[in-house]
C-alpha atoms as a PDB file:
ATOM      1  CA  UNK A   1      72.355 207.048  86.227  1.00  0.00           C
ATOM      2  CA  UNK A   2      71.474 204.306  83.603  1.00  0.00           C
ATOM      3  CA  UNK A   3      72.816 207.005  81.114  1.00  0.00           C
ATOM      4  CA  UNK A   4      76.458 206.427  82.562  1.00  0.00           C
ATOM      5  CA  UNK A   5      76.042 202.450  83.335  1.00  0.00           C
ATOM      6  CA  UNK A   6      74.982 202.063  79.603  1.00  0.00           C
ATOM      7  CA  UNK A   7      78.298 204.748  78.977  1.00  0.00           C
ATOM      8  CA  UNK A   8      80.685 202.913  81.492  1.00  0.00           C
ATOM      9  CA  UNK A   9      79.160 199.787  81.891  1.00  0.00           C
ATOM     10  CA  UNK A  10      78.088 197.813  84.723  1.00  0.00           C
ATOM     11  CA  UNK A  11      80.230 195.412  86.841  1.00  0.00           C
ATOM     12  CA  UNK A  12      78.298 192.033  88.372  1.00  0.00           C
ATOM     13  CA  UNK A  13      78.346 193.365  91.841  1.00  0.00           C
ATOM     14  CA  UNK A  14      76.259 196.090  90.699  1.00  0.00           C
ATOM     15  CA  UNK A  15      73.894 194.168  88.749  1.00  0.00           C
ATOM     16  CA  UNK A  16      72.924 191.937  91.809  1.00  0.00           C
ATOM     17  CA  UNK A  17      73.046 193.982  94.903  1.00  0.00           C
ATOM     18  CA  UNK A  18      70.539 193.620  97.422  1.00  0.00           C
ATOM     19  CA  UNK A  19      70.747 189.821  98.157  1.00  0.00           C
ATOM     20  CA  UNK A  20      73.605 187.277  97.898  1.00  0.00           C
ATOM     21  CA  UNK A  21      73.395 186.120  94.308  1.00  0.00           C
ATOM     22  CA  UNK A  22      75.606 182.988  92.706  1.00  0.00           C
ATOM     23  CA  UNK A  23      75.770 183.625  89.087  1.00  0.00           C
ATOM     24  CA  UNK A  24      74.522 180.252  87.201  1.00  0.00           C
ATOM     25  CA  UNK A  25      76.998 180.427  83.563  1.00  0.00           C
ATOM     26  CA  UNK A  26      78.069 177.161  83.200  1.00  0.00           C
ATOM     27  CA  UNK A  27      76.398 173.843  82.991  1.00  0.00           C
ATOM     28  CA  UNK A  28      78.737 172.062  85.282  1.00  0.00           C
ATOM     29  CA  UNK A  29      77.273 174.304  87.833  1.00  0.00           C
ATOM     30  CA  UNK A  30      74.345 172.466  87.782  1.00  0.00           C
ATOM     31  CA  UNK A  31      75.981 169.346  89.611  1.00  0.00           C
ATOM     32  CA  UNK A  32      77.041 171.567  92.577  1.00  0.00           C
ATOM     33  CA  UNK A  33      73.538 172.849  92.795  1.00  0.00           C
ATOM     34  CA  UNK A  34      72.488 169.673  92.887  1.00  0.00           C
ATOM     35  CA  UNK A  35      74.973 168.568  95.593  1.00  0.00           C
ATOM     36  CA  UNK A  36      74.079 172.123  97.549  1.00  0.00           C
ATOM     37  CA  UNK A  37      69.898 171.042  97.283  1.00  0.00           C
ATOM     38  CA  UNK A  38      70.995 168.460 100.003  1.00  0.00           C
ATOM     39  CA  UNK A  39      72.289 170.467 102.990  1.00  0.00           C
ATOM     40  CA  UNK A  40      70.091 173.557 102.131  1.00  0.00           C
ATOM     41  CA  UNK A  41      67.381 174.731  99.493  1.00  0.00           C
ATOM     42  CA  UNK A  42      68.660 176.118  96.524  1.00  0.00           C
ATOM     43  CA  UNK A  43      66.902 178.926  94.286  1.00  0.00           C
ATOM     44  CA  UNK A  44      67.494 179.469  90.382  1.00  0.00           C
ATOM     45  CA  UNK A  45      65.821 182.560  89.249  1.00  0.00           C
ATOM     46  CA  UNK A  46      65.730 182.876  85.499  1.00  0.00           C
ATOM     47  CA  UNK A  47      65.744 186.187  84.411  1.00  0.00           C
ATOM     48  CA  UNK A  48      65.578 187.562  80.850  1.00  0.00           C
ATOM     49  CA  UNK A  49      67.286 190.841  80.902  1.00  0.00           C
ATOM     50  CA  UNK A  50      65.143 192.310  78.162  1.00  0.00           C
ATOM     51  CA  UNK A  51      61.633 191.884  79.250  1.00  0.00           C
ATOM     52  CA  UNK A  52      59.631 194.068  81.446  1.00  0.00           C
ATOM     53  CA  UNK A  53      57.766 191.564  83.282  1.00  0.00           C
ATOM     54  CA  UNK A  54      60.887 189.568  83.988  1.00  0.00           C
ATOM     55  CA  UNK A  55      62.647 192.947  85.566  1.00  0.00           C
ATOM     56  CA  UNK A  56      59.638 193.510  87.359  1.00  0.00           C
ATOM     57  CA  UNK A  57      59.377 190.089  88.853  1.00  0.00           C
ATOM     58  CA  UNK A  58      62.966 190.121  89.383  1.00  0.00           C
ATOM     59  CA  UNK A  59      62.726 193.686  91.544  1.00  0.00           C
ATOM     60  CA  UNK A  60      59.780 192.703  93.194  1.00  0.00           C
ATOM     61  CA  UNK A  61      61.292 189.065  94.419  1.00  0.00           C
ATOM     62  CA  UNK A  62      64.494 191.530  95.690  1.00  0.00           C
ATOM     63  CA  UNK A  63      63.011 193.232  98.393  1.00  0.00           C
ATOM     64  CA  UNK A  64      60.856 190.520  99.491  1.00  0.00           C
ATOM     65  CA  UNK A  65      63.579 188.231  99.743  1.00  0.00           C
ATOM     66  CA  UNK A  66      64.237 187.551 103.240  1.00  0.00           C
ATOM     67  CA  UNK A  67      65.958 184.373 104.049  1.00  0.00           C
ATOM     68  CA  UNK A  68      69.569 184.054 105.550  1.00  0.00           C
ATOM     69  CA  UNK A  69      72.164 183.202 103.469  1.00  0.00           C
ATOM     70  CA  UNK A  70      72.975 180.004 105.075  1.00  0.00           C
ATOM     71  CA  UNK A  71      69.347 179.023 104.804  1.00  0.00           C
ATOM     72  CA  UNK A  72      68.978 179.029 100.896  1.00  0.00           C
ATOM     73  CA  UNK A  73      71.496 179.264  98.498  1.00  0.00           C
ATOM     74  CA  UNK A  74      70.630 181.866  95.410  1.00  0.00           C
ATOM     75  CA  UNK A  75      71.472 181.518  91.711  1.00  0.00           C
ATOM     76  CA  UNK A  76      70.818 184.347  88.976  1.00  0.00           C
ATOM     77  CA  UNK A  77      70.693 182.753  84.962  1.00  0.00           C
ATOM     78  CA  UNK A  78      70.567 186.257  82.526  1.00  0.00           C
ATOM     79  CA  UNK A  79      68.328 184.037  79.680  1.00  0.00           C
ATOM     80  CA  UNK A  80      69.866 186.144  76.838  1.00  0.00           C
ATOM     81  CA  UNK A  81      73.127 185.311  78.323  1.00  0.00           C
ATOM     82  CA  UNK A  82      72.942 181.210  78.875  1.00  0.00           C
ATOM     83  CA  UNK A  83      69.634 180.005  77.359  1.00  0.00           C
ATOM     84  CA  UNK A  84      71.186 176.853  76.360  1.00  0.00           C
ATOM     85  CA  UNK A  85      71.292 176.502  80.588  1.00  0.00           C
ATOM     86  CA  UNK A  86      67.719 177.102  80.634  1.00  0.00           C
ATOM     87  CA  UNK A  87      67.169 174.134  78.186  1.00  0.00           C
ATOM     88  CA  UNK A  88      69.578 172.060  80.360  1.00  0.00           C
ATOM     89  CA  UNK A  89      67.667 172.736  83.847  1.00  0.00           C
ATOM     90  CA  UNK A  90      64.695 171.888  81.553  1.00  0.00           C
ATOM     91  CA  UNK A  91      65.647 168.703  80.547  1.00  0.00           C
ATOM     92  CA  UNK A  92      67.287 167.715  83.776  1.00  0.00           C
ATOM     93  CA  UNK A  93      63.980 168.568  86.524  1.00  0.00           C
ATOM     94  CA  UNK A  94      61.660 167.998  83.686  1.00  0.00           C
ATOM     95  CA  UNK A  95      60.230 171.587  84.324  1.00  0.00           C
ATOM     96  CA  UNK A  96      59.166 173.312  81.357  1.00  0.00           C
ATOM     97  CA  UNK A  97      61.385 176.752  80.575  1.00  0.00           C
ATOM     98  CA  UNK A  98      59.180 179.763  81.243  1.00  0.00           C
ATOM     99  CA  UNK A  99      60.581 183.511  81.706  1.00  0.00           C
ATOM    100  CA  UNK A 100      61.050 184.963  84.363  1.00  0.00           C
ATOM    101  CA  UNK A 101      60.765 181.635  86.454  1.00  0.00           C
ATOM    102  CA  UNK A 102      62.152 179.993  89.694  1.00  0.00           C
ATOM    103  CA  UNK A 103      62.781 176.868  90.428  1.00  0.00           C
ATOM    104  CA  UNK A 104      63.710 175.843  94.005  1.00  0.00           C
ATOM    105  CA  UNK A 105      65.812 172.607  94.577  1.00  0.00           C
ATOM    106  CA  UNK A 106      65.562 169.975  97.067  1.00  0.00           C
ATOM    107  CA  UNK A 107      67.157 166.960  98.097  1.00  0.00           C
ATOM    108  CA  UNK A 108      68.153 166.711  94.439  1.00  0.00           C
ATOM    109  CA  UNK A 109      64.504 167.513  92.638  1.00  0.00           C
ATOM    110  CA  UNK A 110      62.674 170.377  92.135  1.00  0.00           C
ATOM    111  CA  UNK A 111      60.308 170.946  94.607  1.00  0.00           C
ATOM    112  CA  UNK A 112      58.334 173.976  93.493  1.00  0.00           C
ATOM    113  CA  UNK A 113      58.675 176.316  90.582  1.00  0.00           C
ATOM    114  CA  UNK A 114      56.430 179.037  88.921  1.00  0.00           C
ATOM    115  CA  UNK A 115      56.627 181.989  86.652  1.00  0.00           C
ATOM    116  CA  UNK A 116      55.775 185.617  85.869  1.00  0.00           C
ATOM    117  CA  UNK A 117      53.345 187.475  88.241  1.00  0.00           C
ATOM    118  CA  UNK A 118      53.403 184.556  90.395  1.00  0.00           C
ATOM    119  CA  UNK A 119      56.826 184.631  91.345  1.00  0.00           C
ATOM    120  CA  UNK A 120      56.315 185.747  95.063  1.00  0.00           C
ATOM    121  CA  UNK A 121      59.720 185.703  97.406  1.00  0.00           C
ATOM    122  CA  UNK A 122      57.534 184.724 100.623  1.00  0.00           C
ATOM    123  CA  UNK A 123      56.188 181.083  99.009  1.00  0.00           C
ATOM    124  CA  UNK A 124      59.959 179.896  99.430  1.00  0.00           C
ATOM    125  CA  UNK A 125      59.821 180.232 103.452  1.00  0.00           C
ATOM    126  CA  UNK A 126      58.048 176.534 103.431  1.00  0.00           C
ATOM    127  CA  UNK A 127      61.448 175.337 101.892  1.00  0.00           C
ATOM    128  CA  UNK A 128      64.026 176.508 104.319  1.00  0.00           C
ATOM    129  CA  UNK A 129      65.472 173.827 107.031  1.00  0.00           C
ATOM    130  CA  UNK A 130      64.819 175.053 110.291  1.00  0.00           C
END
């Protein structure tokens, strides 16, 4: 099957399609998840599209996930895509860039973050409103 999606190509749907994903390509975008962090969590997941450990971080964080939709609201950055986002999420929650890497967002700040093998779908429970 990756024979004919590397023939055909892929469309976004089919990159992202096991839980409700919000693809992060601007930089304006990051105003609107800052607006979003106040009525419910928000969760960038920075993926680089090349590396192993990033796709297996990124599968394994897919079916853990768990959390209704209108519990936590999800955002998906492709690094090779939109580093220069990366650098920009950096900068504004003073959280150094790592790859893979979430961040989850708060009531304006980040309120946890981690990387690689420790990226674990279940820590973000804590976060949702009830």
């Amino acid at each position: 099957m990756s024979f004919l999606n590397n023939l055909f190509g892929k469309n976004k749907a089919e990159e992202l399609p096991d839980v409700y994903w919000s693809y992060l390509e601007h930089e304006q975008q990051l105003e609107e998840i800052n607006q979003t962090s106040f009525q419910k969590p928000v969760v960038i997941f920075k993926h680089s599209t090349g590396c192993g450990i990033s796709r297996m971080s990124w599968n394994q964080f897919q079916k853990d996930y768990n959390i209704p939709n209108d519990k936590m609201e999800l955002y998906y950055l492709d690094l090779l895509a939109y580093r220069s986002i990366s650098n920009a999420i950096a900068e504004k929650y003073g959280v150094e860039h790592q790859s893979p890497q979430i961040l989850v967002i708060k009531d304006g700040a980040v309120v946890f973050h981690t990387s690689h093998e420790s990226i674990d779908a279940k820590d973000l429970e804590e976060y949702v409103n009830d």
